[in-house]
N, C-alpha and C. Protein backbone atom coordinates (compact mmCIF):
# COMPACT_ATOMS: atom_id res chain seq x y z
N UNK A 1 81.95 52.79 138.41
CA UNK A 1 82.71 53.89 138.98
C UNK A 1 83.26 54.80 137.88
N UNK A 2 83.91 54.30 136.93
CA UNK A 2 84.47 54.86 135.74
C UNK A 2 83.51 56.09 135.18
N UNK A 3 82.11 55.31 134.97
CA UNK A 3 81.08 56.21 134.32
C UNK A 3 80.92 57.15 134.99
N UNK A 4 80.99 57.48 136.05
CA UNK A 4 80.66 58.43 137.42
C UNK A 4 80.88 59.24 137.60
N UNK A 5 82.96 59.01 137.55
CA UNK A 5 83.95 60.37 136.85
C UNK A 5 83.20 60.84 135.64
N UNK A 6 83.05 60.41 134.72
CA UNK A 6 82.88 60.07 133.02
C UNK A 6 81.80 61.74 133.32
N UNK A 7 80.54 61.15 134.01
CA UNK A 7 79.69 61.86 133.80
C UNK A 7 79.76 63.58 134.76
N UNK A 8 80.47 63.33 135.82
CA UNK A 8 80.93 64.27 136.43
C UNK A 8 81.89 65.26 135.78
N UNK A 9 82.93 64.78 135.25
CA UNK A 9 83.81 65.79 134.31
C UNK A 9 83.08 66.04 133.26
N UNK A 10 82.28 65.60 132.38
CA UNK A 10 81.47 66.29 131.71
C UNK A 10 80.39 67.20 132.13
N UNK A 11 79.61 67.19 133.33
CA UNK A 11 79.03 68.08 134.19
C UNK A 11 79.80 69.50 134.22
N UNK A 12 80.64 69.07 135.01
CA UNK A 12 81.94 70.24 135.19
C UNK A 12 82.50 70.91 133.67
N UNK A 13 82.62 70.37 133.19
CA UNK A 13 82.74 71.02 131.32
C UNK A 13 81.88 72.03 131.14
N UNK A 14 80.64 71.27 131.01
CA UNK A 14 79.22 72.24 130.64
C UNK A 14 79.39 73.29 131.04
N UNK A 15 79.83 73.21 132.80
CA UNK A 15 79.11 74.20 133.71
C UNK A 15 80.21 75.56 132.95
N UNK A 16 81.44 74.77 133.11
CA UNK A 16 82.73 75.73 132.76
C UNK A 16 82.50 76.25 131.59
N UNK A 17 81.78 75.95 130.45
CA UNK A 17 81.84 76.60 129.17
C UNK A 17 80.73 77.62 129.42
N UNK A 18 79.54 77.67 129.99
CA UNK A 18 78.47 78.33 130.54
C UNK A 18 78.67 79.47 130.57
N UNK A 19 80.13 79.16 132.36
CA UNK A 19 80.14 80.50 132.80
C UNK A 19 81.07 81.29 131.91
N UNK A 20 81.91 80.55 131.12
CA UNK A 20 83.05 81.59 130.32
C UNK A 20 82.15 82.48 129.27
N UNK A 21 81.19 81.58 128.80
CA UNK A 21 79.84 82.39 127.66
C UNK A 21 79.24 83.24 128.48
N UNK A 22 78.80 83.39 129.77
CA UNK A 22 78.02 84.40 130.08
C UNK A 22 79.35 85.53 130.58
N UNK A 23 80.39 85.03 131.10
CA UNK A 23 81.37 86.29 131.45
C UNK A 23 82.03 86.49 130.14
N UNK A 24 81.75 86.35 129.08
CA UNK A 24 82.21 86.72 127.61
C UNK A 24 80.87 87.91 127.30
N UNK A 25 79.71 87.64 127.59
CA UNK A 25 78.50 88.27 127.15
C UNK A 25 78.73 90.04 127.93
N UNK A 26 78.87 89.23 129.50
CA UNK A 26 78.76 90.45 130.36
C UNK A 26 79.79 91.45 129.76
N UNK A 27 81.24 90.75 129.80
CA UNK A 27 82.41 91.70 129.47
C UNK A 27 82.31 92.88 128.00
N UNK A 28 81.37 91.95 127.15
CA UNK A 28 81.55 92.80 125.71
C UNK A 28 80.29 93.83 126.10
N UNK A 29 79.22 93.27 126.89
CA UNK A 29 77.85 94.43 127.33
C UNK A 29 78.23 95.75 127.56
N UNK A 30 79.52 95.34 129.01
CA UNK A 30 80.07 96.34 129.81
C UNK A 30 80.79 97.46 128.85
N UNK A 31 81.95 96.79 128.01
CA UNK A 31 82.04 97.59 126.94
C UNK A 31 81.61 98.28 125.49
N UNK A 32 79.94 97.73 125.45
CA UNK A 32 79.06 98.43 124.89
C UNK A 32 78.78 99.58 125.22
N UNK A 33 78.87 99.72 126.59
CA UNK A 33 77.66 100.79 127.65
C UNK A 33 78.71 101.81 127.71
N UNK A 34 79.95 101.55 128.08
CA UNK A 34 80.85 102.45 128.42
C UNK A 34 81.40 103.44 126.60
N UNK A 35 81.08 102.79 125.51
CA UNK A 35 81.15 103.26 124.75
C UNK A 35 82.81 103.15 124.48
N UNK A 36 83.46 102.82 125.17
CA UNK A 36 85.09 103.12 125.12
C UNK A 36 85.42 102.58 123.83
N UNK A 37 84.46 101.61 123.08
CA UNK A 37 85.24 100.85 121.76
C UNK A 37 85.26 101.82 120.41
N UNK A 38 83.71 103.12 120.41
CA UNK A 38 83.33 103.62 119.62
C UNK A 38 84.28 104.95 119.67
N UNK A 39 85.05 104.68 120.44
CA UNK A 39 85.10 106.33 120.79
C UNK A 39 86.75 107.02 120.02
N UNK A 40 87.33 106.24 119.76
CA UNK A 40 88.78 106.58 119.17
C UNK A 40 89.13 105.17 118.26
N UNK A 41 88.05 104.57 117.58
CA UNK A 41 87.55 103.91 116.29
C UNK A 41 88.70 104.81 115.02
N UNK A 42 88.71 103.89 114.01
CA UNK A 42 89.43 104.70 112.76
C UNK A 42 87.91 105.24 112.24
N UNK A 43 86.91 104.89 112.23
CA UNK A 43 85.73 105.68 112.12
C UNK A 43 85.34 106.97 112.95
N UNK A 44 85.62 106.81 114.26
CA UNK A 44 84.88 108.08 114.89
C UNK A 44 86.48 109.27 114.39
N UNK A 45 88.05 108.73 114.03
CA UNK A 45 88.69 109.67 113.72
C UNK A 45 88.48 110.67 112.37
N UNK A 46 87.59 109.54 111.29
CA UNK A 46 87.73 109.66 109.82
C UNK A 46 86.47 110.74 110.26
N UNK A 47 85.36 110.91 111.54
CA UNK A 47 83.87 111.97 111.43
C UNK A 47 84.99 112.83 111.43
N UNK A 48 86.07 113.52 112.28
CA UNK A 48 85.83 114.58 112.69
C UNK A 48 86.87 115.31 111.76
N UNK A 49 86.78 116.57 112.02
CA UNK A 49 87.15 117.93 110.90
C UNK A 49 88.82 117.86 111.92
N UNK A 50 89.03 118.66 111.24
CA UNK A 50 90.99 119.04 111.66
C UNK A 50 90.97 119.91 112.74
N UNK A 51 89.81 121.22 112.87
CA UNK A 51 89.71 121.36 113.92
C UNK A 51 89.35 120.67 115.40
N UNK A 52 88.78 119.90 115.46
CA UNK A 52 88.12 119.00 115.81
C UNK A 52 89.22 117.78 116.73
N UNK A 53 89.59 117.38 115.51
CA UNK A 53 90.74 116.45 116.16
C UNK A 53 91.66 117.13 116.68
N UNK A 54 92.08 118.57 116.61
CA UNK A 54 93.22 119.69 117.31
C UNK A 54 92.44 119.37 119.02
N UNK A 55 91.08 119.79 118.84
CA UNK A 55 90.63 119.94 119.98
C UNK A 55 90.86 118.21 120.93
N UNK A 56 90.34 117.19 120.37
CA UNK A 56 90.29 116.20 121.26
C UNK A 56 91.50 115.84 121.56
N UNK A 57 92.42 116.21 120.22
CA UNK A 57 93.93 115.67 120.86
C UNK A 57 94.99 116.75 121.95
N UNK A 58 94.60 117.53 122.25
CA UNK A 58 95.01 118.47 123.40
C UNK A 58 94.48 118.06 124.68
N UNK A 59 93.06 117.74 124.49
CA UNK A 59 92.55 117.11 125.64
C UNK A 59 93.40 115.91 126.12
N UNK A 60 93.45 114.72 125.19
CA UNK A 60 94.52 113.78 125.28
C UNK A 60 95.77 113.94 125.90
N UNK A 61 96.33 115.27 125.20
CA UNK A 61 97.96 115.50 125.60
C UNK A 61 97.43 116.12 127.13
N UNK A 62 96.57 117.11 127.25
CA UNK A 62 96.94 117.25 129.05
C UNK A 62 96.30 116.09 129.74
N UNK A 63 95.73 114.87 129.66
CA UNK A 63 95.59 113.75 130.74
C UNK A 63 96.73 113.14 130.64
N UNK A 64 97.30 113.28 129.61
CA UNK A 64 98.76 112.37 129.31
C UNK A 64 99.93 113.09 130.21
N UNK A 65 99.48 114.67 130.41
CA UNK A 65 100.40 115.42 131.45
C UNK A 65 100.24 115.51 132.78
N UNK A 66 99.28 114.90 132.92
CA UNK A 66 98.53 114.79 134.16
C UNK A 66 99.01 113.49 134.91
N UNK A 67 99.69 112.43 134.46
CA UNK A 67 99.88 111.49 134.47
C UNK A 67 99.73 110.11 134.31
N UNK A 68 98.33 110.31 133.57
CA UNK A 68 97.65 108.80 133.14
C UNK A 68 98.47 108.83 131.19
N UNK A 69 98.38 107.42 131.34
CA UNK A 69 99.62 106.79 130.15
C UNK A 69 98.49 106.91 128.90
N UNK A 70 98.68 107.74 128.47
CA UNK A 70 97.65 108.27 126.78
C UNK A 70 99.03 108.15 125.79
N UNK A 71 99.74 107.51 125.64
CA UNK A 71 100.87 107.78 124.85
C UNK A 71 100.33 107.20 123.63
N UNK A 72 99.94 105.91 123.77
CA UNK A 72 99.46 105.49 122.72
C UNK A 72 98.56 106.01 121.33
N UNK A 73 97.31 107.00 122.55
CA UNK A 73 96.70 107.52 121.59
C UNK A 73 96.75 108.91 121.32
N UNK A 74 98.07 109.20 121.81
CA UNK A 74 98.63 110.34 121.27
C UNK A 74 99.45 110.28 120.12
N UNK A 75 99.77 108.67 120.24
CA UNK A 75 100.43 108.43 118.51
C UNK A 75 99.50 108.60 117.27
N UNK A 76 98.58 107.66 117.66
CA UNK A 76 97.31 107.75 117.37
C UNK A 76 96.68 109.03 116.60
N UNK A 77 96.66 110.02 117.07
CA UNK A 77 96.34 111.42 117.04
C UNK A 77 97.17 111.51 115.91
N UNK A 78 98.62 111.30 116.07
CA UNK A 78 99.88 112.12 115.05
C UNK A 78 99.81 111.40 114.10
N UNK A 79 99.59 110.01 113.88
CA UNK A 79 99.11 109.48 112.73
C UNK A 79 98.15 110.10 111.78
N UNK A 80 96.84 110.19 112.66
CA UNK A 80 96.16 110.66 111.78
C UNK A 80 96.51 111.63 111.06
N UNK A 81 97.13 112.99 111.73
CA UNK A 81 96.94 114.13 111.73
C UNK A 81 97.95 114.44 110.77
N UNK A 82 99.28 113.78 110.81
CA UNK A 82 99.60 113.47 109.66
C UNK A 82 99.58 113.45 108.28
N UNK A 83 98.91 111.64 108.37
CA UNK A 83 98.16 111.31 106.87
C UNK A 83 97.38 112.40 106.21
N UNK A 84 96.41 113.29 107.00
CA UNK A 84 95.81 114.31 106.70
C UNK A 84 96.24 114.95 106.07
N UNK A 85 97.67 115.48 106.58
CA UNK A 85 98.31 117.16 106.13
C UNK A 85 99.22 116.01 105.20
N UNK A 86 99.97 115.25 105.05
CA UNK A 86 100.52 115.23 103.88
C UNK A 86 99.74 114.18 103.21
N UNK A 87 98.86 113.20 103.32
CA UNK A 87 97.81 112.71 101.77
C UNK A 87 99.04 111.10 101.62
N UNK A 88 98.78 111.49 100.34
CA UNK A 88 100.07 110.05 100.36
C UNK A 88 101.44 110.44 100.04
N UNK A 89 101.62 111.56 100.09
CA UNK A 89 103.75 112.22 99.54
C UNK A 89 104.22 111.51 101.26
N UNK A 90 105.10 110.92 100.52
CA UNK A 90 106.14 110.71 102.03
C UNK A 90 106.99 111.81 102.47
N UNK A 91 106.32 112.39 103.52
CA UNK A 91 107.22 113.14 104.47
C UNK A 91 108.94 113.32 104.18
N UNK A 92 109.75 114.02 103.74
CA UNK A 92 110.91 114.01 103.36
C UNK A 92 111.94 115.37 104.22
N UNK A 93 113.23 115.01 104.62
CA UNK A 93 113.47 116.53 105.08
C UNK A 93 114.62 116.98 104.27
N UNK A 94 114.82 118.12 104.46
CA UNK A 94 116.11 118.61 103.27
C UNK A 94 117.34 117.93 103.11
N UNK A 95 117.57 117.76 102.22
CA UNK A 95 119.01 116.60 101.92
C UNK A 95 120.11 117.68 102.48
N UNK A 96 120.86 117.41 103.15
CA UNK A 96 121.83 118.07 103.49
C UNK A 96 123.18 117.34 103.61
N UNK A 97 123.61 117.04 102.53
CA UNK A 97 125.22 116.12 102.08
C UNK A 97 126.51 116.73 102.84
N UNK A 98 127.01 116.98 104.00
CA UNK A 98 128.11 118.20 103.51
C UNK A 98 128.84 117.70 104.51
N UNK A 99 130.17 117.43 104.25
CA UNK A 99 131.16 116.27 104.15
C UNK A 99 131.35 115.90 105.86
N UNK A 100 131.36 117.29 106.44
CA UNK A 100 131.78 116.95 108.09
C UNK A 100 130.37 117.32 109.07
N UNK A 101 129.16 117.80 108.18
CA UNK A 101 128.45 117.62 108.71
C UNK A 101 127.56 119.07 108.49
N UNK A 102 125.77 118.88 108.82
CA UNK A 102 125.06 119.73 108.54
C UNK A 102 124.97 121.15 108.64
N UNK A 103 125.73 121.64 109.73
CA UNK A 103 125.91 122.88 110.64
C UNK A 103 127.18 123.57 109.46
N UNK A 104 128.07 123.26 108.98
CA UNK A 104 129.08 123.80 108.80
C UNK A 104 128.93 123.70 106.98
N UNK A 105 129.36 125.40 107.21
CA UNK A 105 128.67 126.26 105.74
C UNK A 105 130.21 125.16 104.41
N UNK A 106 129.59 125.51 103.05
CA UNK A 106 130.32 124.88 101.89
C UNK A 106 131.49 125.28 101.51
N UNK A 107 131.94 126.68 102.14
CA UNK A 107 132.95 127.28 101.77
C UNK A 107 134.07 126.98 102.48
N UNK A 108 134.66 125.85 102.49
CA UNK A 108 135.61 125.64 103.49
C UNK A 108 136.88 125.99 102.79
């Protein structure tokens, strides 16, 4: 009787590792075909020109206004676009020290 289970739960194993390998195969196919992996890659960002990325990332910002959630790769976008325009200088904004605060001129 023992062996019976024995050989049955190992049946059931097989079968289970099978189907997770073929719904692992199908799932990565599906996202072959649809292209969605190639398409906003740090490669397909590094092809395109500055014009280029102006254009796809507007497209982005109105589906994102439209109401589907692009937030992400609207960061995405500003990253790049970014790194681009300033290279490696870290972004800095004017030092403005002034005792009660930015708005209010030195001549007090």
């Amino acid at each position: 009787m023992d062996n019976k289970i024995k050989k049955i739960i190992k049946v059931a194993g097989g079968i289970a590792a099978i189907i997770v390998t073929i719904g692992g195969t199908v799932v990565t196919a599906l996202a072959n075909v649809s292209g969605s992996n190639d398409k906003y890659s740090n490669k397909w960002f590094d092809s395109l020109s500055d014009d280029e990325l102006s254009i796809e990332r507007e497209k982005i910002r109105q589906r994102h206004c439209q109401g589907e959630d692009m937030y992400n790769l609207l960061h995405k976008f500003d990253d790049v676009m970014s790194k681009r325009a300033w290279g490696n200088e870290v972004p800095h904004a004017p030092a403005y020290h002034s005792e009660h605060g930015w708005y209010l001129s030195e001549d007090d």
